[in-house]
N, C-alpha and C. Protein backbone atom coordinates (compact mmCIF):
# COMPACT_ATOMS: atom_id res chain seq x y z
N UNK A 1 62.06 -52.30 -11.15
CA UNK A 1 62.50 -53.50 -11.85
C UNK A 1 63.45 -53.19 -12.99
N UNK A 2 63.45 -52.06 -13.25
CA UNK A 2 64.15 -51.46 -14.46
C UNK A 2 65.83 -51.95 -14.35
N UNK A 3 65.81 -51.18 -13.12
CA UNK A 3 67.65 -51.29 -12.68
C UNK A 3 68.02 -52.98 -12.75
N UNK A 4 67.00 -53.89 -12.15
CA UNK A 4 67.55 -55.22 -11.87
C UNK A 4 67.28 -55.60 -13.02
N UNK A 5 66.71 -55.20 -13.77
CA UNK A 5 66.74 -55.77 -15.59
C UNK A 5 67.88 -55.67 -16.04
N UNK A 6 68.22 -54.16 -16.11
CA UNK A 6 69.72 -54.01 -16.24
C UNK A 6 70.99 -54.55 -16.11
N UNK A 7 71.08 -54.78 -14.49
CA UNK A 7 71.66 -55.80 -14.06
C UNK A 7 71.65 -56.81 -14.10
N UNK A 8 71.35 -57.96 -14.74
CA UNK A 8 70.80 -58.87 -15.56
C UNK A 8 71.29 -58.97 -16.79
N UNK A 9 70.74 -57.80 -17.50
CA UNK A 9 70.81 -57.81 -18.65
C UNK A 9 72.95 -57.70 -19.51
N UNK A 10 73.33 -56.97 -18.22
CA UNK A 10 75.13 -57.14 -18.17
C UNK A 10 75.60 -58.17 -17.14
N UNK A 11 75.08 -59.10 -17.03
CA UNK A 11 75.71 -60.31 -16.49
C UNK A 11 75.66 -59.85 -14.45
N UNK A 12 75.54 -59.57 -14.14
CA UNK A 12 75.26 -59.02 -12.62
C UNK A 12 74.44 -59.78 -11.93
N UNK A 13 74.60 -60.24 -11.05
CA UNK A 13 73.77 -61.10 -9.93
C UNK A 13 73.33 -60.03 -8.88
N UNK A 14 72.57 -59.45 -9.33
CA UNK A 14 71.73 -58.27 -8.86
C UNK A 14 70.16 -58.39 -8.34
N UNK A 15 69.95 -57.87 -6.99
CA UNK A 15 68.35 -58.20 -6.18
C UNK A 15 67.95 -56.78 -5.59
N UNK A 16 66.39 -56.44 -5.90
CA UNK A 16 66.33 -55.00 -6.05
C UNK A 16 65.16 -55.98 -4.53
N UNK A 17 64.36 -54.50 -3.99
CA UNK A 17 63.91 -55.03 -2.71
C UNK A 17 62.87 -53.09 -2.89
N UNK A 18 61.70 -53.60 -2.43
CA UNK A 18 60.78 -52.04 -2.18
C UNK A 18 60.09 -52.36 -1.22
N UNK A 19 59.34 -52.03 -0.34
CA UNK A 19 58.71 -51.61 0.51
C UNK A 19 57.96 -49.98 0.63
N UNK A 20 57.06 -50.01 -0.13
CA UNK A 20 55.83 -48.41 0.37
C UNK A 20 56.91 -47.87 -1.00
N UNK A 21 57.40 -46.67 -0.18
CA UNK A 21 58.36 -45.61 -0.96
C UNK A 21 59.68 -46.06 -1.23
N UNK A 22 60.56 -46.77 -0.02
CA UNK A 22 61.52 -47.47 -0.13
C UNK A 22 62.17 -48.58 -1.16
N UNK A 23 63.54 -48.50 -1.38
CA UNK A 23 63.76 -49.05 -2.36
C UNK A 23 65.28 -49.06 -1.91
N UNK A 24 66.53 -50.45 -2.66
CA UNK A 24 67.12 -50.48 -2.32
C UNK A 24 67.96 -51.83 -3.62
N UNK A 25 69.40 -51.98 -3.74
CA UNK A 25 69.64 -52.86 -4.19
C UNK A 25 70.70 -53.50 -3.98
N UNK A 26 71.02 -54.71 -4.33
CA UNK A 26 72.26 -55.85 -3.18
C UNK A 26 72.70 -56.68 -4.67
N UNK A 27 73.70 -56.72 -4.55
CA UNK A 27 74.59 -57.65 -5.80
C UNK A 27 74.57 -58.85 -4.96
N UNK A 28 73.55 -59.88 -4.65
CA UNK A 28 73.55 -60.75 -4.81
C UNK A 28 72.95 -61.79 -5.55
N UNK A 29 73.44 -63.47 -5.56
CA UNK A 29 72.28 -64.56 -6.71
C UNK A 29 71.67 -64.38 -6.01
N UNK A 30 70.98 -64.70 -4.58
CA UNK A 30 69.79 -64.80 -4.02
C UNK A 30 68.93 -63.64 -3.66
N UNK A 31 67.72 -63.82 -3.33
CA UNK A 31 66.83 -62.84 -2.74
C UNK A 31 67.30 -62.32 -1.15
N UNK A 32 67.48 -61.07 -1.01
CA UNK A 32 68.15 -60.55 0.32
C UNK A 32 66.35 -60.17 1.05
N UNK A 33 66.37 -60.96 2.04
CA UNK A 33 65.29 -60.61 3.10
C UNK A 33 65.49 -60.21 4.62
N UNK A 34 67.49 -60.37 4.57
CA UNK A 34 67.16 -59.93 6.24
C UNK A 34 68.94 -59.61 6.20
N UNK A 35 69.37 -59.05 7.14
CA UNK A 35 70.58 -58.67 7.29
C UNK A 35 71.84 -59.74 7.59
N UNK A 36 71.59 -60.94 7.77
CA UNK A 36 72.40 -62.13 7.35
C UNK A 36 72.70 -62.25 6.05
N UNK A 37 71.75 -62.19 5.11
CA UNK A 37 71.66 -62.26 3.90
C UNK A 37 71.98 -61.33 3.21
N UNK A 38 72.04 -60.01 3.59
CA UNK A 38 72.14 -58.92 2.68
C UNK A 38 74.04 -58.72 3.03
N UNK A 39 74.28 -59.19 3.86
CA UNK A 39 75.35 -59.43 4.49
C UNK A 39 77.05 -60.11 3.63
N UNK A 40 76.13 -61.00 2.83
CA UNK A 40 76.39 -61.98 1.68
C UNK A 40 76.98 -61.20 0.24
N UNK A 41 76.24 -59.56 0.27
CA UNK A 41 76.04 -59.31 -0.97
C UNK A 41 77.71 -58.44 -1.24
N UNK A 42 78.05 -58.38 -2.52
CA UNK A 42 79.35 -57.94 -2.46
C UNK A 42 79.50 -56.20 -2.52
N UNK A 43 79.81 -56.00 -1.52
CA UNK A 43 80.08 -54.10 -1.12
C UNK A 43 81.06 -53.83 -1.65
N UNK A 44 81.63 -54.64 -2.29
CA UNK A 44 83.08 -53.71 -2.75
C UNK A 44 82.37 -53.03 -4.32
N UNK A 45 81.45 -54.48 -4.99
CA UNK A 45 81.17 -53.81 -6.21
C UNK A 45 79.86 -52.53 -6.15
N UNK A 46 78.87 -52.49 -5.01
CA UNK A 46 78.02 -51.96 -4.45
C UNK A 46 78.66 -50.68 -4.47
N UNK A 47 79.99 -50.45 -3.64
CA UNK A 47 80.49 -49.51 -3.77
C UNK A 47 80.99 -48.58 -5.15
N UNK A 48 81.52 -49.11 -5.76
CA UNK A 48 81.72 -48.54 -7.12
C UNK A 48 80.64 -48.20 -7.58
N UNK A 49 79.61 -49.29 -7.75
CA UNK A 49 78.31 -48.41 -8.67
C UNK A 49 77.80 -47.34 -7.78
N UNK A 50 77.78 -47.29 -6.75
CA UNK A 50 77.12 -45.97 -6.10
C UNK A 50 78.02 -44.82 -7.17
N UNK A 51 79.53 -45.11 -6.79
CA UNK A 51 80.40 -43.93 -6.95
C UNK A 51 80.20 -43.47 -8.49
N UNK A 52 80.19 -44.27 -9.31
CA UNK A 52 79.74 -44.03 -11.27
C UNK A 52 78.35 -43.61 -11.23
N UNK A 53 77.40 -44.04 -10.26
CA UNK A 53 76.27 -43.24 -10.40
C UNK A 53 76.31 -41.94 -9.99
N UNK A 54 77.37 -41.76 -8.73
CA UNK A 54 77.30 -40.28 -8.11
C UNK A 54 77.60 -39.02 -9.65
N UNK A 55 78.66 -39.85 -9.98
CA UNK A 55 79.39 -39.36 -11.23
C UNK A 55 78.64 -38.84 -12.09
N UNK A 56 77.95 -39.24 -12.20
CA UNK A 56 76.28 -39.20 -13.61
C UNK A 56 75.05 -38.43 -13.39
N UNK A 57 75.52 -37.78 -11.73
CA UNK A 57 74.26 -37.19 -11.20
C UNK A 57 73.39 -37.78 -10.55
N UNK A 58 73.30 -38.89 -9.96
CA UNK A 58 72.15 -39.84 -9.62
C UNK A 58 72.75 -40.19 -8.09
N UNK A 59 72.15 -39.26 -7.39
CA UNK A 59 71.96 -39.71 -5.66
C UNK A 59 71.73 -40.96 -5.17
N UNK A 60 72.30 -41.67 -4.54
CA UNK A 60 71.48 -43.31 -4.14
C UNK A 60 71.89 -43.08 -2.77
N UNK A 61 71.37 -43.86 -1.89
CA UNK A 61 71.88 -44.21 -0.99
C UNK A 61 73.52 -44.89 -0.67
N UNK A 62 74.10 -44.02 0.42
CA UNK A 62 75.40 -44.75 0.09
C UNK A 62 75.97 -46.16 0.19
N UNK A 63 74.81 -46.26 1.12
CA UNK A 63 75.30 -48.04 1.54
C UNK A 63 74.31 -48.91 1.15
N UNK A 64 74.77 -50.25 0.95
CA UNK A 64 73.70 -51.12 0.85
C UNK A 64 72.43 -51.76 1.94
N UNK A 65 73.05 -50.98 3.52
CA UNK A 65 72.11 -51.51 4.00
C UNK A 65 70.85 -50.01 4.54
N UNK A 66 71.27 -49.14 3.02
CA UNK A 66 70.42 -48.30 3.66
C UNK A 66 69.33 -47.95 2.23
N UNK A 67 68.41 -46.97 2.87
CA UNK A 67 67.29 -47.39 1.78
C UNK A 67 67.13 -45.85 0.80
N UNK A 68 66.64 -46.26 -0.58
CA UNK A 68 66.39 -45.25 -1.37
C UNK A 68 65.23 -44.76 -1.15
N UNK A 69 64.16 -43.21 -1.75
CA UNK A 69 63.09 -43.12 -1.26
C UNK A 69 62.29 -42.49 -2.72
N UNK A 70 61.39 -42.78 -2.53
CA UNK A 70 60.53 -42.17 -3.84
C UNK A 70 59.50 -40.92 -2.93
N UNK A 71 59.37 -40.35 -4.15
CA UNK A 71 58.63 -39.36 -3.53
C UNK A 71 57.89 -38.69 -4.64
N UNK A 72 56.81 -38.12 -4.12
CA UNK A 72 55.68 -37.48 -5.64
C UNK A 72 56.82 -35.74 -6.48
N UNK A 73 57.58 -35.79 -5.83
CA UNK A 73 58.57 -34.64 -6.91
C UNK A 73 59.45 -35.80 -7.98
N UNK A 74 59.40 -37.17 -7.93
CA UNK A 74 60.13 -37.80 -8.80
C UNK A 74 59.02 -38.15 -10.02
N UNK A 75 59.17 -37.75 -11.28
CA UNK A 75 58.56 -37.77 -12.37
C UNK A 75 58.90 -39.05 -13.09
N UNK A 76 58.05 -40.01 -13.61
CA UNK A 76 58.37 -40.94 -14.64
C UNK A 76 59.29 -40.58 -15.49
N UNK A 77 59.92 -39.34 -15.91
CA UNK A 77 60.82 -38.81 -16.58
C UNK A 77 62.09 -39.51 -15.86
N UNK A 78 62.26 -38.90 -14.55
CA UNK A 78 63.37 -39.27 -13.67
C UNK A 78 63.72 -40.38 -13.54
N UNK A 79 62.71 -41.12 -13.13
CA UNK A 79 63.28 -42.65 -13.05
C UNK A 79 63.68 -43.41 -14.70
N UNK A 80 63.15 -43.01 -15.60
CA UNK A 80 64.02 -43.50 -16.67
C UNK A 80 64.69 -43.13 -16.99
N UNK A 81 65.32 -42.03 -16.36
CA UNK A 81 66.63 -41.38 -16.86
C UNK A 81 67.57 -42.00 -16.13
N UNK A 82 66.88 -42.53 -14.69
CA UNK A 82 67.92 -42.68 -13.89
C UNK A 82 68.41 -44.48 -14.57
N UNK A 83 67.30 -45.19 -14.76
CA UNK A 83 67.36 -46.53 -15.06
C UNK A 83 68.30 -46.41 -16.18
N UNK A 84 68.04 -45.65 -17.33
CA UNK A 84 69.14 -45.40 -18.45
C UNK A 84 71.07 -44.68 -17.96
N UNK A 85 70.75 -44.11 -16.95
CA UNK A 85 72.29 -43.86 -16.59
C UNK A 85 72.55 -45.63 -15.80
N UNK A 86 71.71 -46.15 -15.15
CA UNK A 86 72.26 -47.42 -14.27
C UNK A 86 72.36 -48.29 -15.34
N UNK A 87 71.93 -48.71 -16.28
CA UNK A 87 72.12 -49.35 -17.37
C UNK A 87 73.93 -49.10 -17.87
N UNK A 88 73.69 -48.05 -17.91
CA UNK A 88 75.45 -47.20 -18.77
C UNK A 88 76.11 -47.74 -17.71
N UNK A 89 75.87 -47.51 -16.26
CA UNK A 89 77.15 -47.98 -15.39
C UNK A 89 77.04 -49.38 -15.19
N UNK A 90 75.86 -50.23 -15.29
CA UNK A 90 76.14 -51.37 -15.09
C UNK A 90 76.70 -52.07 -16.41
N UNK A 91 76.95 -51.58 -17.62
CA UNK A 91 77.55 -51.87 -18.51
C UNK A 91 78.89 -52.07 -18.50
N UNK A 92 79.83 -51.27 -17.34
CA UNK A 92 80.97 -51.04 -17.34
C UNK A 92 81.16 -51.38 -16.40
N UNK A 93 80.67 -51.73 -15.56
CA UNK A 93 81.06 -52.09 -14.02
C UNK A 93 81.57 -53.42 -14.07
């Protein structure tokens, strides 16, 4: 929830989505539940934030219709580091 706070919090019409380990996020106003919808969401800006995150050190998935993964080597450390670099890029994006 961190990242879509973020996004939020800099004006972004941003929808985060988890399942188990999976995780994933779509610049759209609405809730994305199926590939019509996620369809909707804008990839051009999707694209850039991947690329400012790559920049910063922070791996994501490259596309939006593919999924991020958690795993027990990711430390509560990590993910707020990572939420604090997505914050910085969604500031500028």
């Amino acid at each position: 929830d961190g990242i879509v706070e973020a996004g939020k919090k800099h004006g972004h019409a941003i929808q985060g989505g988890v399942a188990g380990g999976m995780f994933g996020w779509y610049f759209n106003e609405a809730p994305v539940k199926n590939f019509s919808e996620a369809a909707k969401s804008d990839s051009e800006k999707f694209g850039k934030w991947h690329r400012m995150m790559l920049e910063r050190g922070v791996y994501l998935a490259p596309s939006m219709y593919e999924a991020g993964f958690m795993s027990m080597a990711h430390t509560d450390e990590d993910i707020e580091k990572t939420i604090a670099i997505a914050d910085e890029v969604l500031s500028q994006l």
